[in-house]
N, C-alpha and C. Protein backbone atom coordinates (compact mmCIF):
# COMPACT_ATOMS: atom_id res chain seq x y z
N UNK A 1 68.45 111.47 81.65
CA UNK A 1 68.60 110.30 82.50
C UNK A 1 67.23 109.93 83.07
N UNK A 2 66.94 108.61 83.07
CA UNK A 2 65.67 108.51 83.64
C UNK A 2 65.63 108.08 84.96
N UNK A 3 64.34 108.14 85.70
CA UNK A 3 64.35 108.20 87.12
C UNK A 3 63.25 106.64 87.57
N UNK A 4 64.12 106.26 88.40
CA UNK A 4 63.24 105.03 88.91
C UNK A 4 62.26 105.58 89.96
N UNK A 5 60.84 105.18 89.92
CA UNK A 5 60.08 105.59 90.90
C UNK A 5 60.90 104.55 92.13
N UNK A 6 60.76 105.10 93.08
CA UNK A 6 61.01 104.46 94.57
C UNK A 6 60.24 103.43 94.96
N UNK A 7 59.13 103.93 94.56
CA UNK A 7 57.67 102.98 95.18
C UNK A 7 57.20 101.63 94.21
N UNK A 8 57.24 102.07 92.63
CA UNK A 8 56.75 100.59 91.90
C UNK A 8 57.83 100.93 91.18
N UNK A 9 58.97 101.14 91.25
CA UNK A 9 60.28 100.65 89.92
C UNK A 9 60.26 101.05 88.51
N UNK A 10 59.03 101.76 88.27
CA UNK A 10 58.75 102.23 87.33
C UNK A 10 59.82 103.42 86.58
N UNK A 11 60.53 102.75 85.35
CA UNK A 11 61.62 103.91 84.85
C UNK A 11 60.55 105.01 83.99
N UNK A 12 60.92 105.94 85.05
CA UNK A 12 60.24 107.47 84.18
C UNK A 12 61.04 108.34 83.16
N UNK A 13 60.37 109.08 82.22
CA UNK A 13 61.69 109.89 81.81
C UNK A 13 62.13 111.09 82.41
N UNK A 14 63.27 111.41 81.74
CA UNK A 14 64.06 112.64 82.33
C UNK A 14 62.63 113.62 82.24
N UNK A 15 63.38 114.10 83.24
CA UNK A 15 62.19 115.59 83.79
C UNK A 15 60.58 115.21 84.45
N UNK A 16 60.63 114.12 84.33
CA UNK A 16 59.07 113.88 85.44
C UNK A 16 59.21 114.07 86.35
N UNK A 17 57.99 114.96 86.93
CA UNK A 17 57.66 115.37 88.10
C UNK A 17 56.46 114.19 88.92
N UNK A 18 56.05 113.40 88.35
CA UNK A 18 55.48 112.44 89.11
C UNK A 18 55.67 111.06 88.40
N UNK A 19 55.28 109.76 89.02
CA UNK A 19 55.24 108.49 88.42
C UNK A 19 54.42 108.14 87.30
N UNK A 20 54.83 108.11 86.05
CA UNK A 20 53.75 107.86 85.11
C UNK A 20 52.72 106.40 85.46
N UNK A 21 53.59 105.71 86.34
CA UNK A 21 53.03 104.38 86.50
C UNK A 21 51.72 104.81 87.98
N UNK A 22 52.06 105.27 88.80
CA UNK A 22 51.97 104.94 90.63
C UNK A 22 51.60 106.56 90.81
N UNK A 23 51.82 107.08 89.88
CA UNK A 23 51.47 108.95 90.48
C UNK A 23 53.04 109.32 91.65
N UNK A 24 53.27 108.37 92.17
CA UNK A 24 53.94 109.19 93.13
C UNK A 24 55.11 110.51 92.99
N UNK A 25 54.94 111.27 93.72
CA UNK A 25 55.96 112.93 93.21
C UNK A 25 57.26 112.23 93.15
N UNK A 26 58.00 112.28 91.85
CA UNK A 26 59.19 112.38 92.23
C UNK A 26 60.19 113.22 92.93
N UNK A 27 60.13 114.51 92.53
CA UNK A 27 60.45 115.57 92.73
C UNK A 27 60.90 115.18 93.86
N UNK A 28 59.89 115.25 95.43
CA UNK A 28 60.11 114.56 96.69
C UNK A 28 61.31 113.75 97.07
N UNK A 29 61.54 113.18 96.34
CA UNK A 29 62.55 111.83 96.58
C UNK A 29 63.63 112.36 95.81
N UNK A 30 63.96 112.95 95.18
CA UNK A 30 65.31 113.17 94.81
C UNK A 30 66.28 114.16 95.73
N UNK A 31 67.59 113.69 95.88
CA UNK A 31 68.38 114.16 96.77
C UNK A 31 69.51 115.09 96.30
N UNK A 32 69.79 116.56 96.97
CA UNK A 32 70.44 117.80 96.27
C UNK A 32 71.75 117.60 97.07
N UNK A 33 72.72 117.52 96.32
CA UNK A 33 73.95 116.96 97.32
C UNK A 33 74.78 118.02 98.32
N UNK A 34 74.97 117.41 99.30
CA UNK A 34 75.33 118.71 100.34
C UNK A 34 76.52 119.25 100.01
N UNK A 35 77.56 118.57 99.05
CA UNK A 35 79.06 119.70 98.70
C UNK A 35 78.43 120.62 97.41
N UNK A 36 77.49 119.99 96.24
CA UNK A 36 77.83 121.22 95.04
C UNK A 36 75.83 121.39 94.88
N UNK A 37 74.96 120.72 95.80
CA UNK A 37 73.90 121.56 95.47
C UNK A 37 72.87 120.50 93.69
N UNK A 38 73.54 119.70 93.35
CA UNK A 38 72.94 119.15 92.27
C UNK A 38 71.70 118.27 92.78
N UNK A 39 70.86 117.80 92.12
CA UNK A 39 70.10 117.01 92.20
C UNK A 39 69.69 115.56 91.74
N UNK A 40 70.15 114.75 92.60
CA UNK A 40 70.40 113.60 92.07
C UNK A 40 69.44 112.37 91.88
N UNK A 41 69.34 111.57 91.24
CA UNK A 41 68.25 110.84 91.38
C UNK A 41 68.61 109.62 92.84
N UNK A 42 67.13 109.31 93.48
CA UNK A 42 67.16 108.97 94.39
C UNK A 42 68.13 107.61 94.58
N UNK A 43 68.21 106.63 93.75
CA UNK A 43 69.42 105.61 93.96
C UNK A 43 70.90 105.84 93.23
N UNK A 44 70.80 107.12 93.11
CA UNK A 44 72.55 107.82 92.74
C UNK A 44 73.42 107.21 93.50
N UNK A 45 74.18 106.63 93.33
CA UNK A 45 75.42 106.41 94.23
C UNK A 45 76.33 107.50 94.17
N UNK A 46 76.93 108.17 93.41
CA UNK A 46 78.13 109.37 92.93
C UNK A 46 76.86 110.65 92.92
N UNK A 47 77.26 111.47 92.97
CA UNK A 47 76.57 113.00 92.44
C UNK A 47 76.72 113.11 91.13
N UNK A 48 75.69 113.88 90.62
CA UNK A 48 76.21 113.82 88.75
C UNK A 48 76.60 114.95 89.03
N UNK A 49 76.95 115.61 89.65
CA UNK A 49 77.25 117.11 89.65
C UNK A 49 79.14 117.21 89.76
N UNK A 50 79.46 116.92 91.01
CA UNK A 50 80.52 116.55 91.32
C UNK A 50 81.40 115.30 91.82
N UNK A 51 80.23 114.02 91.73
CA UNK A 51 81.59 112.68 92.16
C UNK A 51 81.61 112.56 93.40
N UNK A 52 80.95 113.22 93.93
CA UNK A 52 80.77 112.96 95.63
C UNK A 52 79.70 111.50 95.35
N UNK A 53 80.65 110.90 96.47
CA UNK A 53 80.15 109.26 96.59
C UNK A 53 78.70 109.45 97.60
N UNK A 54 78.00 109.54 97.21
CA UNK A 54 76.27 109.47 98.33
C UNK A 54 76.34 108.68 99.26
N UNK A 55 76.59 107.38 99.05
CA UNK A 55 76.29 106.31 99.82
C UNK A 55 76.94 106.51 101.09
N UNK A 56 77.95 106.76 100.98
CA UNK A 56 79.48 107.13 101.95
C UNK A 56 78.94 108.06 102.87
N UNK A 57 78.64 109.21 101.87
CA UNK A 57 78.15 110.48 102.96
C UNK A 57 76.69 110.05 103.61
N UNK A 58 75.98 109.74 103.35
CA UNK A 58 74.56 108.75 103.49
C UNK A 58 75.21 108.27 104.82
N UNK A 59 76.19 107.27 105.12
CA UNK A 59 76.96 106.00 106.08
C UNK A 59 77.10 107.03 107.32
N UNK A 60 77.60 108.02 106.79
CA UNK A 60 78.66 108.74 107.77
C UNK A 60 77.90 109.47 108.45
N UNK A 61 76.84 110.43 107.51
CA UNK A 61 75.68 111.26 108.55
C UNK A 61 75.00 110.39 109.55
N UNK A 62 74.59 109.39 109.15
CA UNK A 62 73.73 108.30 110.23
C UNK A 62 74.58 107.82 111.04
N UNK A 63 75.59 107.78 110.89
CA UNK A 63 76.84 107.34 112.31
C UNK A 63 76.52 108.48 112.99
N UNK A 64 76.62 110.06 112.84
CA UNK A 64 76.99 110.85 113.66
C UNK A 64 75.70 111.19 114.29
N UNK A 65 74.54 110.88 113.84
CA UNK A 65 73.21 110.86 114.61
C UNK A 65 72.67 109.92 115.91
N UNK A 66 73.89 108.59 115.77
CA UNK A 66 73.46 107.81 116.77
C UNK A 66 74.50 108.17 117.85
């Protein structure tokens, strides 16, 4: 699966560790989901691991911070 850099949109391939375009780390920006631990790419909506909806849990942690 390939990974969009965050910073210039740049589609990288699977397994880059930095932006072929912009340098920037990907690694950094990708998010390990708090029920099964996978690593998802940073505009995942679902987990590829288990189907846990991100966005949702994303909504809900920032409610309980304010």
């Amino acid at each position: 699966m390939k990974m969009k850099c965050p910073q210039c949109q740049t589609e990288n391939p699977e397994g880059a560790r930095f932006c072929m375009e912009c340098g920037l780390a990907l690694e950094k920006h990708a998010e390990a989901c708090p029920v099964c631990g996978t690593v998802n790419m940073p505009d995942a909506k679902f987990c590829m691991g288990c189907g846990l909806n991100l966005e949702e849990n994303l909504k809900t942690n920032i409610n309980k911070k304010v």
